[in-house]
N, C-alpha and C. Protein backbone atom coordinates (compact mmCIF):
# COMPACT_ATOMS: atom_id res chain seq x y z
N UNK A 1 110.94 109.34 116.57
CA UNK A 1 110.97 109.72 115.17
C UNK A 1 110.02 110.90 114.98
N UNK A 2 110.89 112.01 114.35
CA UNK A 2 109.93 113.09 114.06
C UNK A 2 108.87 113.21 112.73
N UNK A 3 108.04 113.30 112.87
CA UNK A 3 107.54 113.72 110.91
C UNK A 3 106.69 114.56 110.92
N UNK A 4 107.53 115.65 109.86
CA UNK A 4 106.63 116.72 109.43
C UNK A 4 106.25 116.53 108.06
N UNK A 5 106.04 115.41 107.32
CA UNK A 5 105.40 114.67 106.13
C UNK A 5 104.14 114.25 106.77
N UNK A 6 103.16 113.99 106.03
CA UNK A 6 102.09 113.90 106.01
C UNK A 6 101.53 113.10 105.14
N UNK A 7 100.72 111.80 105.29
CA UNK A 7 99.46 111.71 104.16
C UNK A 7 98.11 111.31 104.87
N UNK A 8 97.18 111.24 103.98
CA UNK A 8 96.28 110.41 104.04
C UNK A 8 96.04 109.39 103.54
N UNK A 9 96.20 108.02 104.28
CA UNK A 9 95.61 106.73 103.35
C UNK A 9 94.11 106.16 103.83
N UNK A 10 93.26 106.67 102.86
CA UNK A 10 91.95 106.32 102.73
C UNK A 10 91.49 105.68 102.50
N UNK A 11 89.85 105.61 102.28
CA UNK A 11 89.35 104.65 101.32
C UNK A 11 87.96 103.78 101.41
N UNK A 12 87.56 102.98 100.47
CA UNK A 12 86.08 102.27 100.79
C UNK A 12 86.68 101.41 101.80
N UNK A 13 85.48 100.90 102.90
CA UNK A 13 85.73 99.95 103.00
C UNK A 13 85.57 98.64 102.75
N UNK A 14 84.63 99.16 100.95
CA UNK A 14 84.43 97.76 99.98
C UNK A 14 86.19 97.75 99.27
N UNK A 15 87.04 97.77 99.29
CA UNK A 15 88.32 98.21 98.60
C UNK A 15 88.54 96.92 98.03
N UNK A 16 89.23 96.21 97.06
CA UNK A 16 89.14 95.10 96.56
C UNK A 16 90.28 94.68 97.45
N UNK A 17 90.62 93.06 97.77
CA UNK A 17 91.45 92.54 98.44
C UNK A 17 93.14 93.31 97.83
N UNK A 18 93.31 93.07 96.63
CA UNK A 18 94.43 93.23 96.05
C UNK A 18 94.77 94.67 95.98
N UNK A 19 94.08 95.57 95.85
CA UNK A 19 94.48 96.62 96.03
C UNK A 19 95.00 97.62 97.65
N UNK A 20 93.70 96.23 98.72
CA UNK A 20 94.29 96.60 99.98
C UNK A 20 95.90 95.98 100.51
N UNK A 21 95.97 95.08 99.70
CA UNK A 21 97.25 94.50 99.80
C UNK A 21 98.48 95.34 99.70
N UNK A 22 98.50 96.57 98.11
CA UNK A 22 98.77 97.10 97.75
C UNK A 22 98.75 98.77 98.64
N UNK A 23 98.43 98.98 99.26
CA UNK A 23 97.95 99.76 100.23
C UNK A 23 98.98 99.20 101.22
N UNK A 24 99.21 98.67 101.95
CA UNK A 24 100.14 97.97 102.92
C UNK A 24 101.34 98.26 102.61
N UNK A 25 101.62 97.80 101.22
CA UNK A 25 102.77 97.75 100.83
C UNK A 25 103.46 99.65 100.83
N UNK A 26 102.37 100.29 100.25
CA UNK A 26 102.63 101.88 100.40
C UNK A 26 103.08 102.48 101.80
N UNK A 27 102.34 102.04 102.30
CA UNK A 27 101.87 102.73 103.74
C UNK A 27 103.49 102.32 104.09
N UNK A 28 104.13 101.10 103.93
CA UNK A 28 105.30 100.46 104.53
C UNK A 28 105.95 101.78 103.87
N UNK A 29 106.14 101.74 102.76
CA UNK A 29 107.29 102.82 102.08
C UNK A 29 107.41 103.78 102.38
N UNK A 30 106.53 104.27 102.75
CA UNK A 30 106.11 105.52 102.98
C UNK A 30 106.78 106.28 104.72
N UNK A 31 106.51 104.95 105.54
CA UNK A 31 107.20 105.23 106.46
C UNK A 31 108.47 104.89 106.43
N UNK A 32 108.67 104.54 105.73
CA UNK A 32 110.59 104.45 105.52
C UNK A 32 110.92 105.43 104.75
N UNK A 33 109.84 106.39 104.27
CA UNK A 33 110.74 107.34 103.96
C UNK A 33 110.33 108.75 105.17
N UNK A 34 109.78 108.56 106.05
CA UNK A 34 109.27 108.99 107.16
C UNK A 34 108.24 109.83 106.90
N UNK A 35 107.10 109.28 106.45
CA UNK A 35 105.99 110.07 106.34
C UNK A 35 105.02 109.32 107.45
N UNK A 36 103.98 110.31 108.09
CA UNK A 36 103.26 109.94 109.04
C UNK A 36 101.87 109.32 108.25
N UNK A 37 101.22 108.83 108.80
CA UNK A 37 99.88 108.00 107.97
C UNK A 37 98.52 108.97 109.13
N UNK A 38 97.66 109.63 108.27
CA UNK A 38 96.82 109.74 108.55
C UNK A 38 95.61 108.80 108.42
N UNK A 39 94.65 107.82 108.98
CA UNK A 39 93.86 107.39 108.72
C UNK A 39 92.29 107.30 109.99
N UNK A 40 91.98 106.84 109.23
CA UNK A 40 90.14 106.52 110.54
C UNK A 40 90.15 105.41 111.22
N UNK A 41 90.23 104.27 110.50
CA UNK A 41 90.59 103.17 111.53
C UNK A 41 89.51 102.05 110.96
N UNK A 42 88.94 102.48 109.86
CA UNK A 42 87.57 101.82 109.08
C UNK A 42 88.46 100.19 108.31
N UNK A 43 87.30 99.15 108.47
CA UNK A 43 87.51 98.06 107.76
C UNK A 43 88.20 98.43 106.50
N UNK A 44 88.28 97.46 105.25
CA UNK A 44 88.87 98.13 104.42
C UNK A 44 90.55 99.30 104.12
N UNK A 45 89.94 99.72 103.44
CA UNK A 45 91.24 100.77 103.03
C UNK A 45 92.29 101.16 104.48
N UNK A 46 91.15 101.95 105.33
CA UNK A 46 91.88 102.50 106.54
C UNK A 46 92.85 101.60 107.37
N UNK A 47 91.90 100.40 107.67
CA UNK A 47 93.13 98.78 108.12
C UNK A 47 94.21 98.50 107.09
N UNK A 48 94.29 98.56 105.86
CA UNK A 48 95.36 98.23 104.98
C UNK A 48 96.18 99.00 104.86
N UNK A 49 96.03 100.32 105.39
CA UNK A 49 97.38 101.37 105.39
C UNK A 49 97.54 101.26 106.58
N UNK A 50 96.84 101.06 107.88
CA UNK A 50 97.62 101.07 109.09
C UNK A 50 98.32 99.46 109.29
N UNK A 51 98.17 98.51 108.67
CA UNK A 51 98.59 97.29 108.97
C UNK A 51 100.65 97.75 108.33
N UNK A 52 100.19 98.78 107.49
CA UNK A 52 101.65 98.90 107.07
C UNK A 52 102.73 99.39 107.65
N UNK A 53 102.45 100.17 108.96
CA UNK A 53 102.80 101.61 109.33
C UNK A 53 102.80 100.53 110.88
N UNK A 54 104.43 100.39 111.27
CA UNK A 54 104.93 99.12 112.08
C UNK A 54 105.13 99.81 112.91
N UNK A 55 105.48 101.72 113.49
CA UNK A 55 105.95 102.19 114.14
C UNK A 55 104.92 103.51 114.82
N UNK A 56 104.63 102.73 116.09
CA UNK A 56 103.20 103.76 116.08
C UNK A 56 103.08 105.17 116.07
N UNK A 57 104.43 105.78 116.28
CA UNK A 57 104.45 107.34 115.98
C UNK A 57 104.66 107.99 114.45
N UNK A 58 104.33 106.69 113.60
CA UNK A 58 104.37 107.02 112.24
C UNK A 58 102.57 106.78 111.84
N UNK A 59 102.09 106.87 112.98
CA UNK A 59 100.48 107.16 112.14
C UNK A 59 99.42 107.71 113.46
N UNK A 60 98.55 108.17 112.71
CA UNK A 60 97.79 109.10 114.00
C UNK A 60 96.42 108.58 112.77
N UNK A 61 95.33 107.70 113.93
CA UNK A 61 94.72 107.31 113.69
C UNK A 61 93.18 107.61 114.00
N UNK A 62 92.11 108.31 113.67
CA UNK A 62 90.81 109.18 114.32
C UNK A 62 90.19 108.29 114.08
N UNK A 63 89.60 108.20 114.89
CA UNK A 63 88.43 107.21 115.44
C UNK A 63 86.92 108.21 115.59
N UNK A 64 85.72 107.78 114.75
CA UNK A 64 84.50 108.64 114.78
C UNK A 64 84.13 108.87 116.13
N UNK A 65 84.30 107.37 116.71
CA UNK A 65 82.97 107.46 118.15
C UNK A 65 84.31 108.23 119.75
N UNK A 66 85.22 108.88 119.10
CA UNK A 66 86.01 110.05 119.59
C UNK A 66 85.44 111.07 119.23
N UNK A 67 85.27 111.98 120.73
CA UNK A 67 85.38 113.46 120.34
C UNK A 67 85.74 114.19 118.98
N UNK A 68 84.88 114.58 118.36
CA UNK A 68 85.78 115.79 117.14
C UNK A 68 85.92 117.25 117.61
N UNK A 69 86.81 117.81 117.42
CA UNK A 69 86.44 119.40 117.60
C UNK A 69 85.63 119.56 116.65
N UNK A 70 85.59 121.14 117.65
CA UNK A 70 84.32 121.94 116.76
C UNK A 70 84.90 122.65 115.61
N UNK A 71 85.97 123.01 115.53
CA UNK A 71 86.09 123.04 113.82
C UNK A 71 85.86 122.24 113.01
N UNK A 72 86.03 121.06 112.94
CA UNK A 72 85.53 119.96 112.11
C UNK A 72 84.37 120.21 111.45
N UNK A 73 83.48 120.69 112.49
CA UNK A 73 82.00 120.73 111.93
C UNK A 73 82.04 121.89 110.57
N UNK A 74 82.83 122.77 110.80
CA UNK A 74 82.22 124.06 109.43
C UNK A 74 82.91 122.94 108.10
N UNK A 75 83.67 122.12 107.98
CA UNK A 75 84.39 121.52 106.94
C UNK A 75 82.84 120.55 106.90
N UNK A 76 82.54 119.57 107.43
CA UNK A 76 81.08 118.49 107.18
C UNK A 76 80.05 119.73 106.36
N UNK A 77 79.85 120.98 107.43
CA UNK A 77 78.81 121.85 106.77
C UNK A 77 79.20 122.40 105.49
N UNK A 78 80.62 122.67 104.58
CA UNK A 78 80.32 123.25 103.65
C UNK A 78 80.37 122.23 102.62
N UNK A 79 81.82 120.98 102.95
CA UNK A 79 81.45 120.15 101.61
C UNK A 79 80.84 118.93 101.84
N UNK A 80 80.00 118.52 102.55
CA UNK A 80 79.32 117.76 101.98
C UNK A 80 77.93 118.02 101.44
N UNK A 81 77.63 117.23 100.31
CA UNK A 81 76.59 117.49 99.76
C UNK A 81 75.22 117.47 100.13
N UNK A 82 74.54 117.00 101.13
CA UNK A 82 73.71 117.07 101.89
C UNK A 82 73.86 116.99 103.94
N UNK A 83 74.54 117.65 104.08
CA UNK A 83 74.69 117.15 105.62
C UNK A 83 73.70 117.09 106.71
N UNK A 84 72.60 118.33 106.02
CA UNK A 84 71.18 117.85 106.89
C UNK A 84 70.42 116.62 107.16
N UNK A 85 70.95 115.64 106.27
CA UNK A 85 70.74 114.54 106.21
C UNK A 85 71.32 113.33 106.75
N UNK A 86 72.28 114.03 107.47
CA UNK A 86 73.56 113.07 108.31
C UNK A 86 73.32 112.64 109.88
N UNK A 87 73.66 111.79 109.89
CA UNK A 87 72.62 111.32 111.12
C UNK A 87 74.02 111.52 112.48
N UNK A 88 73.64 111.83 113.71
CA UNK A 88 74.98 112.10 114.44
C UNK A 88 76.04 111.19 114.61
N UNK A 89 75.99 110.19 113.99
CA UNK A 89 77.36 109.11 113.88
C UNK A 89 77.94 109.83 111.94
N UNK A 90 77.16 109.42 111.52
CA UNK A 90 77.72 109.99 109.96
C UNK A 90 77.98 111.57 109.97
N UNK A 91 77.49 111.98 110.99
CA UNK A 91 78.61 113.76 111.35
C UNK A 91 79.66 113.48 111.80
N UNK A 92 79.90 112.21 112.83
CA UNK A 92 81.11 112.14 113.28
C UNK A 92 82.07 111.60 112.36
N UNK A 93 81.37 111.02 111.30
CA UNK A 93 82.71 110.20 110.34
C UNK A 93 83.28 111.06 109.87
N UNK A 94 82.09 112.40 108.89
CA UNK A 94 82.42 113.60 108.21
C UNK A 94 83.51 114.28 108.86
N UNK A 95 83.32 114.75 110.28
CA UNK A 95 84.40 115.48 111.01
C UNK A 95 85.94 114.73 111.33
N UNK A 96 85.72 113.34 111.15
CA UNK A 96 86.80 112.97 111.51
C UNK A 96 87.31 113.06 110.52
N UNK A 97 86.95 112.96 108.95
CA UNK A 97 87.69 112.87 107.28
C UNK A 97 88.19 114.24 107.71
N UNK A 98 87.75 115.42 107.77
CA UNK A 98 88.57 116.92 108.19
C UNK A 98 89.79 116.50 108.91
N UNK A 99 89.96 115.90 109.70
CA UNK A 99 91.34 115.70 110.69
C UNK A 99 92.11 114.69 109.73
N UNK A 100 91.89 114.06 108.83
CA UNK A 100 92.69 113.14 108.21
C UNK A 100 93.68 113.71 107.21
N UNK A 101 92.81 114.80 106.42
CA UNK A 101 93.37 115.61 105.81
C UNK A 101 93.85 117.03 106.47
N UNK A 102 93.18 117.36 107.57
CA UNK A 102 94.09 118.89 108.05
C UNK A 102 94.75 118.35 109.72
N UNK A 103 95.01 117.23 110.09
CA UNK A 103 95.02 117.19 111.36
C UNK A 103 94.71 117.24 112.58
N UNK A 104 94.86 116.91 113.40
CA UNK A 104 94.27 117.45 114.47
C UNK A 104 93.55 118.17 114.93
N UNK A 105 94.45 119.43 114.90
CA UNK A 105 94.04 120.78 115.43
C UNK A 105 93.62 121.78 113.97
N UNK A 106 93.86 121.08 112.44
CA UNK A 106 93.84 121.60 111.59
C UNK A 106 94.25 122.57 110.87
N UNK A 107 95.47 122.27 111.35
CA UNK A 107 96.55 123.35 111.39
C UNK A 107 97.69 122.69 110.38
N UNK A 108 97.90 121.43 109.93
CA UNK A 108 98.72 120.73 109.44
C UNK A 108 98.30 120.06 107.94
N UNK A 109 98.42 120.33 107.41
CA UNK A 109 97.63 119.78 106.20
C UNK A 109 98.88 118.55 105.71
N UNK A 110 97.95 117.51 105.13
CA UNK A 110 98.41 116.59 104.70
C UNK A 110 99.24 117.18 103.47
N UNK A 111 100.47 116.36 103.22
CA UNK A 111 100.61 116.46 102.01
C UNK A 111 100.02 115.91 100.82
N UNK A 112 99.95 114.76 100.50
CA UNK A 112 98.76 114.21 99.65
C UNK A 112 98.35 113.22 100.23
N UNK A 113 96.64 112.47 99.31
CA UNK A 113 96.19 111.67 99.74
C UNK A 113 96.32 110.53 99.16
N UNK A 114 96.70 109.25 99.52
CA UNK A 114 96.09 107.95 98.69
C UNK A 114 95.22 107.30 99.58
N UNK A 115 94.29 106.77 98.10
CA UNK A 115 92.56 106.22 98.69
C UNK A 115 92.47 105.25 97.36
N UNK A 116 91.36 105.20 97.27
CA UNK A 116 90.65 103.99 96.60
C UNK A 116 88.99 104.22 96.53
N UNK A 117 87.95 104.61 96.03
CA UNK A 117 87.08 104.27 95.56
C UNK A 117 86.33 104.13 94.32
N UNK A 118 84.99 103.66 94.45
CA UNK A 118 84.48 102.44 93.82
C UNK A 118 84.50 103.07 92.62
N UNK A 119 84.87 104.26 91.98
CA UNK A 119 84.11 105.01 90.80
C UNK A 119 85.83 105.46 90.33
N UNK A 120 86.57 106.42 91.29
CA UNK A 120 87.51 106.58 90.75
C UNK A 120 87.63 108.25 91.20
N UNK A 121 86.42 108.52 92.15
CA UNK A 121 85.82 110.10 91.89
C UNK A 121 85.66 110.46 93.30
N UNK A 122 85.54 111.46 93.86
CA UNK A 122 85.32 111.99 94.78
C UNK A 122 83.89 111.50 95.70
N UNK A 123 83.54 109.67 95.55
CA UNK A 123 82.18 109.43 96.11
C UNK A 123 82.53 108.64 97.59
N UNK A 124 81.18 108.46 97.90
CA UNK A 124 81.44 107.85 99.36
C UNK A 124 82.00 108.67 100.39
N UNK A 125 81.73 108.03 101.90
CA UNK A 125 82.93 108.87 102.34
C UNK A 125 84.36 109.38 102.23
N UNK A 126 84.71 108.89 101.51
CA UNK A 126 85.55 108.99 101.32
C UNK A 126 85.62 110.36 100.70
N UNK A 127 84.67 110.38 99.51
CA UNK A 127 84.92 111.65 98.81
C UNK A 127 84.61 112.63 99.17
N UNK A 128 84.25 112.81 100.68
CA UNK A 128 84.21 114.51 101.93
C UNK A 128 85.32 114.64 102.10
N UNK A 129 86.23 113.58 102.06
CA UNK A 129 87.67 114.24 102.55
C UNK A 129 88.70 114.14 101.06
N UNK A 130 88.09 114.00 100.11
CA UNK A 130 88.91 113.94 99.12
C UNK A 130 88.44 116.12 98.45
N UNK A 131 87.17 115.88 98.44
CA UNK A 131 86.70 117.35 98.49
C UNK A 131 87.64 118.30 99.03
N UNK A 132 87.87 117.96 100.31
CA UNK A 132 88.58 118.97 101.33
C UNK A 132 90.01 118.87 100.94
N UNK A 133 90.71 117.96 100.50
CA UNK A 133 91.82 117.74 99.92
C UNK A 133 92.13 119.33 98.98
N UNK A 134 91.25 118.96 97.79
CA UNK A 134 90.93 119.54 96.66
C UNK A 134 90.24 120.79 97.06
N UNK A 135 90.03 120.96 97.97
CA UNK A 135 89.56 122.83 97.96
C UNK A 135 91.37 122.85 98.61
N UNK A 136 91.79 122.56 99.37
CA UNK A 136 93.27 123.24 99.68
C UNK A 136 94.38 122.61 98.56
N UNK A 137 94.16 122.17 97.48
CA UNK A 137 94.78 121.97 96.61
C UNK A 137 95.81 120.61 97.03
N UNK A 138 95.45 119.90 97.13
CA UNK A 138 96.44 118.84 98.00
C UNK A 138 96.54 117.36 97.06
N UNK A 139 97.19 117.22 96.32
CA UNK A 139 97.28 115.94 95.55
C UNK A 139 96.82 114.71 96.02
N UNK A 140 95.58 114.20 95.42
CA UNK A 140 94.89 113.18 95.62
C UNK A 140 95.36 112.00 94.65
N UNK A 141 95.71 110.96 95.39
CA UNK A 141 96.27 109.74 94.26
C UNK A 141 94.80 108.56 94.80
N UNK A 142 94.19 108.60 93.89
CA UNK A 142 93.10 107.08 93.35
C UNK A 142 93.78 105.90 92.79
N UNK A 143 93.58 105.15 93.58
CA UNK A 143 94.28 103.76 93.06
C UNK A 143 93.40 102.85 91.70
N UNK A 144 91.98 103.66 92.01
CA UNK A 144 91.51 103.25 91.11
C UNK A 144 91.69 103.70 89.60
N UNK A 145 91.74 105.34 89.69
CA UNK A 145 92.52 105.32 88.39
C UNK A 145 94.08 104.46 87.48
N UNK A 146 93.93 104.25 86.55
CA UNK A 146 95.16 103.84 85.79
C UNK A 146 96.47 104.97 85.83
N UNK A 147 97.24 104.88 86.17
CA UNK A 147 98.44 105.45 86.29
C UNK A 147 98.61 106.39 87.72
N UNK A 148 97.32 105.95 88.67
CA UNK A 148 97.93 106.56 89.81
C UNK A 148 98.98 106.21 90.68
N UNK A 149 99.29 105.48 90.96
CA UNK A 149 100.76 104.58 91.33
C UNK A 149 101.78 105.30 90.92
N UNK A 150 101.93 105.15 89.62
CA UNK A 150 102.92 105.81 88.71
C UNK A 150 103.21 107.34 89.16
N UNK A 151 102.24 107.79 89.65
CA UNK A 151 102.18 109.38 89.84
C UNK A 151 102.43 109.30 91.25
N UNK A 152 102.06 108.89 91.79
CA UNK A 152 102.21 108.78 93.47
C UNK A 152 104.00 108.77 93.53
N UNK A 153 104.55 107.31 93.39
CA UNK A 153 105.57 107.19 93.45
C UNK A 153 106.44 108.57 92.99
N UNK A 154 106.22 109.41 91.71
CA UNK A 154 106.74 110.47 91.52
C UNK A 154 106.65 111.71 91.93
N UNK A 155 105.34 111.97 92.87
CA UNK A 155 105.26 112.85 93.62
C UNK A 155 106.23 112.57 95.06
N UNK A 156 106.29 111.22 95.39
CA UNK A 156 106.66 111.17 96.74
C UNK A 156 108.35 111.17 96.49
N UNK A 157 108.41 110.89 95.60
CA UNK A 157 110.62 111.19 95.57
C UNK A 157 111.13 112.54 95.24
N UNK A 158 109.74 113.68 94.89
CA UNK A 158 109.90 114.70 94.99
C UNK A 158 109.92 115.57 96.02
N UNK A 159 109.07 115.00 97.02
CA UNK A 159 108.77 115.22 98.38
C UNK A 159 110.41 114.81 99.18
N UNK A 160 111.04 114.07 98.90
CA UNK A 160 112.05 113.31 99.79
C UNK A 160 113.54 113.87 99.35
């Protein structure tokens, strides 16, 4: 199976049970309509979109304590908000959120993201790669906001 669709399914990995549930259920749809699942592989959010995604060439999954390229690093250095302060495992998470949203080689940009955190806003880790989303203009769906669902679903039958 080929896919040149793209997302990211993100997220805390405080995510509430029901919404990771809900997450599963996406991630399933999503590959039936053949979109690939970008994720990290983190408790939480990242397990609830890959538990959905039944067909392993429908998700490409980065793992921190993997190699990152060295492009990764200029994306950690410009948006996050303090990175001098990042200790060399929390550089590797930073660099791996860059590949979730641009790929691999970073050459592929996601089409949009769905995530989940605690505020609704660009926080946590999560919100380095929601940043990077949003500097390349890339539709971010928050589950925590009210009516993101609603919008998701209508972005993605536009996509299809």
């Amino acid at each position: 199976m080929t896919h040149s669709k793209f997302y990211a399914g993100i997220g805390s990995r405080d995510t509430p049970q029901i919404i990771n549930q809900l997450m599963t259920k996406i991630a399933g749809g999503l590959q039936r309509k053949r979109f690939q699942l970008r994720s990290g592989g983190a408790k939480g959010a990242d397990t609830a979109f890959e538990l959905g995604v039944t067909q392993k060439a429908a998700k490409e999954i980065f793992l921190p304590y993997e190699d990152t390229p060295a492009w990764t690093e200029v994306f950690t250095d410009f948006f996050h908000p303090n990175e001098k302060a990042l200790t060399p495992f929390s550089r590797k998470l930073m660099n791996r959120n860059a590949m979730q949203i641009l790929g691999r080689f970073g050459t592929r940009p996601a089409n949009f993201v769905v995530c989940w955190t605690k505020d609704g806003k660009a926080s946590g880790g999560t919100g380095h790669a929601i940043r990077i989303a949003e500097y390349y203009k890339i539709p971010v769906f928050n589950l925590y906001n009210e009516g993101a669902l609603d919008q998701l679903k209508e972005f993605v039958n536009g996509c299809t």
